[in-house]
Every structure is written in structure tokens, then in C-alpha cells.
C-alpha atoms as a PDB file:
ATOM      1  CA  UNK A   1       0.000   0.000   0.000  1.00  0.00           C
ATOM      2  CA  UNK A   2       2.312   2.778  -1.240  1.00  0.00           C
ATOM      3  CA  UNK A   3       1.453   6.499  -2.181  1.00  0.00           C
ATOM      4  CA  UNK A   4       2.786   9.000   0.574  1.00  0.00           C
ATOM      5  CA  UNK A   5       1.199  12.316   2.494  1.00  0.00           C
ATOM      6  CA  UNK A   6       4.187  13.988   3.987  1.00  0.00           C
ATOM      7  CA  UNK A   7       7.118  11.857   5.436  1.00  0.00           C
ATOM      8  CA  UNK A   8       4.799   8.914   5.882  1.00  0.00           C
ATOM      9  CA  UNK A   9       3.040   6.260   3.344  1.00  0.00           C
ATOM     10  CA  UNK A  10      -1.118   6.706   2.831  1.00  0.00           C
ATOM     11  CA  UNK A  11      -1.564   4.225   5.435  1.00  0.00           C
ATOM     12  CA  UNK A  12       0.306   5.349   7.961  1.00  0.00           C
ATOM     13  CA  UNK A  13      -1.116   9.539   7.151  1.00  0.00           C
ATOM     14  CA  UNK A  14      -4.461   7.439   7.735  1.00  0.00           C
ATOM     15  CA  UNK A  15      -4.101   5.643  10.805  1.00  0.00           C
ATOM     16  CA  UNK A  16      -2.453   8.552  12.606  1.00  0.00           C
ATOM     17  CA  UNK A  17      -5.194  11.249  11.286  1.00  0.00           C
ATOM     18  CA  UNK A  18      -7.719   8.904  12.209  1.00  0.00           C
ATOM     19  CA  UNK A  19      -6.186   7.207  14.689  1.00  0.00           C
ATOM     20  CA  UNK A  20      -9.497   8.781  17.074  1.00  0.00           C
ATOM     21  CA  UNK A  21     -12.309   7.943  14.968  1.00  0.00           C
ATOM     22  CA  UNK A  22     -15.374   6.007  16.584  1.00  0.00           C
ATOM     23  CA  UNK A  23     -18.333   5.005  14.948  1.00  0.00           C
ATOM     24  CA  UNK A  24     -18.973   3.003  18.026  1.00  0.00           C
ATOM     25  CA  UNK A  25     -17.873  -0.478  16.085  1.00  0.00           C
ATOM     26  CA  UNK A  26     -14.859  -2.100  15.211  1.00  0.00           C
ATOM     27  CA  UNK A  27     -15.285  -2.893  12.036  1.00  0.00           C
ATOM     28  CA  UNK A  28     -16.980   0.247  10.584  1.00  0.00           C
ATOM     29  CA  UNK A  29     -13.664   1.862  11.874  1.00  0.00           C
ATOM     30  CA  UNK A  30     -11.799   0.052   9.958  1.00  0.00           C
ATOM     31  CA  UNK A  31     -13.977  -0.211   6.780  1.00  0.00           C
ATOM     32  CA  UNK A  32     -13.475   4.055   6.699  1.00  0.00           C
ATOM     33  CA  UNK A  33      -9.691   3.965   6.933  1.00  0.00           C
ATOM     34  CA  UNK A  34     -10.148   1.443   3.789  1.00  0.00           C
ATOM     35  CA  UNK A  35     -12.454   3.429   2.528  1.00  0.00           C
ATOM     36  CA  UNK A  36     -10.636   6.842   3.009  1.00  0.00           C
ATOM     37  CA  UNK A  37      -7.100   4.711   2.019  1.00  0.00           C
ATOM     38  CA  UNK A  38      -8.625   3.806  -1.172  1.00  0.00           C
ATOM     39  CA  UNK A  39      -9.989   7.114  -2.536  1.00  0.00           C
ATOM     40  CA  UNK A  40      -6.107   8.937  -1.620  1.00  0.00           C
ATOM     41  CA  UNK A  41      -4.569   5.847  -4.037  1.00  0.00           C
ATOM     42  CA  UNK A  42      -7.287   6.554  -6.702  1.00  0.00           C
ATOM     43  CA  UNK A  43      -7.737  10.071  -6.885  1.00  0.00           C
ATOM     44  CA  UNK A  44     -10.899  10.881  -9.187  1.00  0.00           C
ATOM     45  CA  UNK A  45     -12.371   7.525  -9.612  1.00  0.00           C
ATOM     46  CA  UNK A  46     -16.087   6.213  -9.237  1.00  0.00           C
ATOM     47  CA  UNK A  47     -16.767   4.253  -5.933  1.00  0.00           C
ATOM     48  CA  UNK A  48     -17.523   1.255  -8.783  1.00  0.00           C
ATOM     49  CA  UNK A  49     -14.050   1.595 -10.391  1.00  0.00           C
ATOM     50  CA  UNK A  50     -12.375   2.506  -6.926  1.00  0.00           C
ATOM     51  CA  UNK A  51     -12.782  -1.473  -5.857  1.00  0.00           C
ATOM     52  CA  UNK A  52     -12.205  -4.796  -7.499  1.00  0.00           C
ATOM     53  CA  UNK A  53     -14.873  -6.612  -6.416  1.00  0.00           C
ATOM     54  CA  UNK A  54     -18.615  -6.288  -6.463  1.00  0.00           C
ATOM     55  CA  UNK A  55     -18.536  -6.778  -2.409  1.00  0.00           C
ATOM     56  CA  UNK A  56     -16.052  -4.087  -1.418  1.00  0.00           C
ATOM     57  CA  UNK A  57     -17.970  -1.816  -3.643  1.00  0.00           C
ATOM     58  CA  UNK A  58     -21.256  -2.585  -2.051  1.00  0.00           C
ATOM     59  CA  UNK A  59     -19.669  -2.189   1.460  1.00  0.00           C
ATOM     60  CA  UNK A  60     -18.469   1.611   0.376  1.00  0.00           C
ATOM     61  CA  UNK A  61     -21.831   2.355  -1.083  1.00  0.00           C
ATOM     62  CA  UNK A  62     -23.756   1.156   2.085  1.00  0.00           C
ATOM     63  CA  UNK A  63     -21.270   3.002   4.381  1.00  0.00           C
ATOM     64  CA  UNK A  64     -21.943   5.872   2.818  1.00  0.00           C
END
């Protein structure tokens, strides 16, 4: 997971800027710094384009 904000890689920018997000579960945390992770790698691209797979697509759609 490359690409880079400042001295740091996308993921680590991420985790640290996010580090106190809580949508009061686990996993929905987690599914936003994917999200969010994502969309910085693939600047400009449709939430269907963004992701592989028909599921991880679905997952951003019904986050949002």
C-alpha cells in the first residue's frame, strides 16, 4: 500500500489522522480507513471503479 502524504506512506497519514475515529464499532472503523485509504490511491475515480470486487464496492456504497 504505497502512495505518501508527507514523510509517511497513505496508510500510515491514515491511521495517525484517524487514529481517534469512533463510529462506536470495530469494524466500521476500519472499513473508513479502507475506505478513506482507497480514494487517496485513486484520486478521481467512481466508488464502482475505486474497488475490485462487487462486495467491497457494495460495502463503500452502504457506508456511505
Amino acid at each position: 500500500m504505497s502512495g505518501s502524504l508527507g514523510l509517511g506512506t497513505t496508510s500510515e497519514f491514515i491511521e495517525k489522522e484517524f487514529e481517534s475515529l469512533d463510529l462506536k464499532d470495530k469494524r466500521l472503523n476500519q472499513r473508513a480507513k479502507t475506505i478513506l485509504h482507497t480514494l487517496q490511491t485513486k484520486l478521481g475515480s467512481c466508488i464502482r471503479r475505486l474497488f475490485s470486487g462487487f462486495h467491497e464496492a457494495r460495502q463503500a456504497y452502504d457506508f456511505f
